[in-house]
N, C-alpha and C. Protein backbone atom coordinates (compact mmCIF):
# COMPACT_ATOMS: atom_id res chain seq x y z
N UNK A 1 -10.98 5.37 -2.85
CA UNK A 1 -10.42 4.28 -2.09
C UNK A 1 -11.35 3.09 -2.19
N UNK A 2 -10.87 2.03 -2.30
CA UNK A 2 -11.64 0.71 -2.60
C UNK A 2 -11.96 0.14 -1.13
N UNK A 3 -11.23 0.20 0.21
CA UNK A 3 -11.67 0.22 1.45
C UNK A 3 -10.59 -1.26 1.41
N UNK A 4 -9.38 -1.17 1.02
CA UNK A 4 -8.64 -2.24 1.02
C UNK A 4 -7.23 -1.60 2.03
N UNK A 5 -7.36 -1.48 2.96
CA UNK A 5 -6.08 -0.81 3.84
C UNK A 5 -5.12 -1.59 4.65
N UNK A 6 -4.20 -1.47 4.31
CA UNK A 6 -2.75 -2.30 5.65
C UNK A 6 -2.35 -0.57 6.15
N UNK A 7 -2.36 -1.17 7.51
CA UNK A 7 -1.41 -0.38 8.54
C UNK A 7 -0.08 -0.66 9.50
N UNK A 8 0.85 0.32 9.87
CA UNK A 8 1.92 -0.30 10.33
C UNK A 8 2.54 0.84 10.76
N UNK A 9 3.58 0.19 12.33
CA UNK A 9 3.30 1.17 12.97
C UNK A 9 4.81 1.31 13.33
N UNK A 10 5.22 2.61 13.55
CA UNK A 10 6.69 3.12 14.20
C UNK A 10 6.80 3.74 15.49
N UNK A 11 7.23 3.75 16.02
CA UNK A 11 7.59 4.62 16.80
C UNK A 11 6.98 6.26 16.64
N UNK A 12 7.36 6.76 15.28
CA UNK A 12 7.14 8.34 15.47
C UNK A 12 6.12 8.23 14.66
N UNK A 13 5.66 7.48 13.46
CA UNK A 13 4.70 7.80 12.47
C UNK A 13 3.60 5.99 12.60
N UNK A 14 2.51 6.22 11.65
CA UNK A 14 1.75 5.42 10.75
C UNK A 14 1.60 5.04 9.56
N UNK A 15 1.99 3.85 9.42
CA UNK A 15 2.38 3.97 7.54
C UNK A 15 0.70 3.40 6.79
N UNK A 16 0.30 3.52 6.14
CA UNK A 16 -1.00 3.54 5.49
C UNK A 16 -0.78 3.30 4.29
N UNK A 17 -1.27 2.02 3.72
CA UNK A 17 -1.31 1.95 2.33
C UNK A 17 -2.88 1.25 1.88
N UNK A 18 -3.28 1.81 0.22
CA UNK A 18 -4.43 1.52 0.41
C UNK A 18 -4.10 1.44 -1.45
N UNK A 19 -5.66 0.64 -1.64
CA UNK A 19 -6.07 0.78 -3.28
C UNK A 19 -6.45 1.68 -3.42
N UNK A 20 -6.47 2.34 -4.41
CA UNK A 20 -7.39 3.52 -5.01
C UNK A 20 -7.72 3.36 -6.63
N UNK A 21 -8.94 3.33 -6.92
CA UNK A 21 -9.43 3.30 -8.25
C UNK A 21 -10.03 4.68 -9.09
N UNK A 22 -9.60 5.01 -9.74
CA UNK A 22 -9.69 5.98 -10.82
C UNK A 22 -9.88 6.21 -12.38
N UNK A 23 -11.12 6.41 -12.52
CA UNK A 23 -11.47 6.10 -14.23
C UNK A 23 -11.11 4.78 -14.63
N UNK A 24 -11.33 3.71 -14.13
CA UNK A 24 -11.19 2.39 -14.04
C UNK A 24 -9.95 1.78 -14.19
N UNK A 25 -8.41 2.54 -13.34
CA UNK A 25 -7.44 2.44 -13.22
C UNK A 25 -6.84 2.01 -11.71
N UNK A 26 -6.79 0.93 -11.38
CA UNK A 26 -6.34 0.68 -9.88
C UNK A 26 -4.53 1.00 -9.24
N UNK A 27 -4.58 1.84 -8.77
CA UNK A 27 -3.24 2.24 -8.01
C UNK A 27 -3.11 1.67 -6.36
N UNK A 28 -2.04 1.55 -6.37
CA UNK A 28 -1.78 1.56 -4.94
C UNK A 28 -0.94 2.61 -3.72
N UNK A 29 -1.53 3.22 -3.09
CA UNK A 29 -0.67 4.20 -2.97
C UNK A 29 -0.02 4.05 -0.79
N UNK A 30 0.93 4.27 -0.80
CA UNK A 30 1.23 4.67 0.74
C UNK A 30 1.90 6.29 1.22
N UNK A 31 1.22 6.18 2.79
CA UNK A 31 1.11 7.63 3.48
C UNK A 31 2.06 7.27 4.70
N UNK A 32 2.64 8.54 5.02
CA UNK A 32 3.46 8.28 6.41
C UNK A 32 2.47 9.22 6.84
N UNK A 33 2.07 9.02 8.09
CA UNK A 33 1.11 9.87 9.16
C UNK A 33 1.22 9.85 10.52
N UNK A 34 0.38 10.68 11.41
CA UNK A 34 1.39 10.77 12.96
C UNK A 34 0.23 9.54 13.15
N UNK A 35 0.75 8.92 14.32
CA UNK A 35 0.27 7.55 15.12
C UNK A 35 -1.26 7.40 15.45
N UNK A 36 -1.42 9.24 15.59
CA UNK A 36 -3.26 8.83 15.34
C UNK A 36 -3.55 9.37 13.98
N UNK A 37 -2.94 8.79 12.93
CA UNK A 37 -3.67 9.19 11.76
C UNK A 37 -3.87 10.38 11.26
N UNK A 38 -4.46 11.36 11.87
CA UNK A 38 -4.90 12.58 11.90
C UNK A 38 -4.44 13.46 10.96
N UNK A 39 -2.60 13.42 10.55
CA UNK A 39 -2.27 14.25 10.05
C UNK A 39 -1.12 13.51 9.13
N UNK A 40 -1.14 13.89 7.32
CA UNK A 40 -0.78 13.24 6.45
C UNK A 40 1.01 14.09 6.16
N UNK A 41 1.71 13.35 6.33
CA UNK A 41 3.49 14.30 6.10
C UNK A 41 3.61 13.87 4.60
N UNK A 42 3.15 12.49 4.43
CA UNK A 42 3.72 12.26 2.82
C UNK A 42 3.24 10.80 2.54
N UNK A 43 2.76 11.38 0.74
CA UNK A 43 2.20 10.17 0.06
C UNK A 43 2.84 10.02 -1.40
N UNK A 44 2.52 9.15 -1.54
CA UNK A 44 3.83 8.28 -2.61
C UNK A 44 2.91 7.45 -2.97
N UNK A 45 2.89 7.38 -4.86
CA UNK A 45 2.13 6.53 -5.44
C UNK A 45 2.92 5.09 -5.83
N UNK A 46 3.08 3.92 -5.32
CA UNK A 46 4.01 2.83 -5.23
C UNK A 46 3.97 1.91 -6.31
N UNK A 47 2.80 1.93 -7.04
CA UNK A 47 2.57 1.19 -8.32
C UNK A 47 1.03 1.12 -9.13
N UNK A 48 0.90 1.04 -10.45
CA UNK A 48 -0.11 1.09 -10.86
C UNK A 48 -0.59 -0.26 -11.45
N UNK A 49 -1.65 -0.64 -10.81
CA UNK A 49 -2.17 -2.17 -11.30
C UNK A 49 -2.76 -2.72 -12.49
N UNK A 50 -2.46 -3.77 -13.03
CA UNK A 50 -3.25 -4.19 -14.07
C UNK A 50 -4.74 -5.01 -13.92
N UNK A 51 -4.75 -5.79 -12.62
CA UNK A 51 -5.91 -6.27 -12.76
C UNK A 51 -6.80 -4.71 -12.05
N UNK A 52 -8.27 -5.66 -12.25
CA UNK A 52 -9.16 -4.97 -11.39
C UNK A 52 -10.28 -5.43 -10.60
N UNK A 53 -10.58 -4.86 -10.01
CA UNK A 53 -11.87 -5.66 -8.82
C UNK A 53 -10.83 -5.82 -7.82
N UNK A 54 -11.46 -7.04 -7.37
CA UNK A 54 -11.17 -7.89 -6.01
C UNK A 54 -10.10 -9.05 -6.01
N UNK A 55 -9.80 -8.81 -7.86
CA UNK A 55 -8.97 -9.87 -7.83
C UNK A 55 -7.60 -9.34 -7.59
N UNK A 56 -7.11 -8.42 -7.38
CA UNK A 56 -5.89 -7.58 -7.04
C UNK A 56 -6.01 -7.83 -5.04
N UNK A 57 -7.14 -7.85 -4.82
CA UNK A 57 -6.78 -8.86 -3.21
C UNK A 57 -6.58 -7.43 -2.09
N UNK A 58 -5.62 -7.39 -1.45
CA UNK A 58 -5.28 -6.89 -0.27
C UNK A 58 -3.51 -6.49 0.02
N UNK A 59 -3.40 -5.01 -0.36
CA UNK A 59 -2.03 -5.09 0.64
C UNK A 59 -1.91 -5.46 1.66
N UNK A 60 -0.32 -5.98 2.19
CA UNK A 60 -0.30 -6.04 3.36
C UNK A 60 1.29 -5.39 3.58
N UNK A 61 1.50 -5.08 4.72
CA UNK A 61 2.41 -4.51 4.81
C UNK A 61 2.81 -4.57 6.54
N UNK A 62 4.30 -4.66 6.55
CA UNK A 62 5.10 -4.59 8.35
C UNK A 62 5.87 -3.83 8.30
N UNK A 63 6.29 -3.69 9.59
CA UNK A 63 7.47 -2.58 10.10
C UNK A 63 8.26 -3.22 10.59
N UNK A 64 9.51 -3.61 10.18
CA UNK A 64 10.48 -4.31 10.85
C UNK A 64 11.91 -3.29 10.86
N UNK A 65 12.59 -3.05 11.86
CA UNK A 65 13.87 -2.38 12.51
C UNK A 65 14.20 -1.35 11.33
N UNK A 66 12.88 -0.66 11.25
CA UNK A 66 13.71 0.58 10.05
C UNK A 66 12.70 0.52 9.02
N UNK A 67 12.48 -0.63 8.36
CA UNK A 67 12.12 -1.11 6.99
C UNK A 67 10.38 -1.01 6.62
N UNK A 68 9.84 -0.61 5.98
CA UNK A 68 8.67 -1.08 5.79
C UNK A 68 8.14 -2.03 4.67
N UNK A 69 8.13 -3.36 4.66
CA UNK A 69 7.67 -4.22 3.72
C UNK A 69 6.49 -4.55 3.37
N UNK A 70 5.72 -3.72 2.15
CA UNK A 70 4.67 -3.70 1.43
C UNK A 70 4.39 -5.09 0.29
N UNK A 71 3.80 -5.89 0.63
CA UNK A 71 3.55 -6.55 -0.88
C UNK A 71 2.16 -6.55 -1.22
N UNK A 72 1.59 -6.57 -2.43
CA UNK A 72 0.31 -6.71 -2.86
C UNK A 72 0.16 -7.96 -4.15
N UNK A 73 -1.12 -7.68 -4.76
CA UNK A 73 -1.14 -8.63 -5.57
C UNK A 73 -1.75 -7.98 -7.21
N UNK A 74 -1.07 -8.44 -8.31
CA UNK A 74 -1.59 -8.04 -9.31
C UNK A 74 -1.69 -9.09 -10.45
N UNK A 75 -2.43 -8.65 -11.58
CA UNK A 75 -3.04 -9.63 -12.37
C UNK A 75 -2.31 -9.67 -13.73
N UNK A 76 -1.78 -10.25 -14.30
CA UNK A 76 -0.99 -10.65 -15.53
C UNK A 76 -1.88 -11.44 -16.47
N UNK A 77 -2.31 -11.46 -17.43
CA UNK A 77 -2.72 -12.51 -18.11
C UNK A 77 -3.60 -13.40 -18.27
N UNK A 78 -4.05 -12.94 -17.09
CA UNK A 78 -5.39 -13.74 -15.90
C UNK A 78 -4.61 -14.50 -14.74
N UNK A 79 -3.21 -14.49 -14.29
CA UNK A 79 -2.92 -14.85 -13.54
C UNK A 79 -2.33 -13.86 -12.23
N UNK A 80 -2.55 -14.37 -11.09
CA UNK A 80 -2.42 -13.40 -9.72
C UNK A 80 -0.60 -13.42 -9.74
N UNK A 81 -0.17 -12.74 -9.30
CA UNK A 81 1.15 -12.34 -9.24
C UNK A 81 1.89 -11.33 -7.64
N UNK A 82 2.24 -11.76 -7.48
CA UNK A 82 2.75 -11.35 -5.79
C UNK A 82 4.09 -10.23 -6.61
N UNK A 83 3.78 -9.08 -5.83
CA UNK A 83 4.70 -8.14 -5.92
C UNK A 83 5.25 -7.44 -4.40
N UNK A 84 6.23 -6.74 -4.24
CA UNK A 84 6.56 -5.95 -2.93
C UNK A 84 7.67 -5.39 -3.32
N UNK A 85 8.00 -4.11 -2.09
CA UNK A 85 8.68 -2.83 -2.37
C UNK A 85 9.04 -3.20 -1.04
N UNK A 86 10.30 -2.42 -0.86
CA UNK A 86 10.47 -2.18 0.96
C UNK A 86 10.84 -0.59 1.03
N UNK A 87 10.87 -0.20 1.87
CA UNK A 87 10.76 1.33 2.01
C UNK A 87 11.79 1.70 3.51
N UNK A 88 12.75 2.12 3.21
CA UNK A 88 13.52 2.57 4.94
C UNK A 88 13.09 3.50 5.23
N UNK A 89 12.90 3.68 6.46
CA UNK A 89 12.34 4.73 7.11
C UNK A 89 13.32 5.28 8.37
N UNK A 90 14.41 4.74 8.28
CA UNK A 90 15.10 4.92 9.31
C UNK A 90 15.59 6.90 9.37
């Protein structure tokens, strides 16, 4: 984990998404978990990045009436690029 985390919150669960770097491969991955964290129901790898470092930035992510809207940032060409997924959780 690169120590880059968005959290977001439901009613029954915690949604958790974070960077993770591997053999110099940056992923982004999100977890549904109970409200104190504690305990992981399910993780899902959401996309694999092209830049690397710090220039890939920070997920962020909300919980709105059902939905969870994730966007992050990735690197093209040398240029930053805004991406996002939404996820129902209803």
């Amino acid at each position: 984990m690169l120590g880059r985390v968005a959290v977001a919150l439901e009613p029954k669960h915690a949604w958790v998404a974070w960077l993770r770097e591997e053999k110099g491969v940056q992923s982004l991955w999100l977890s549904r978990r109970s409200p104190d964290l504690a305990k992981e129901f399910q993780r899902v790898k959401i996309a694999t990045l092209a830049g690397k470092g710090r220039a890939t930035g920070l997920p962020r992510m909300i919980h709105r009436d059902g939905v969870i809207f994730l966007v992050w940032t990735d690197v093209t060409n040398g240029q930053p690029n805004l991406n996002g997924v939404t996820v129902v959780v209803r």
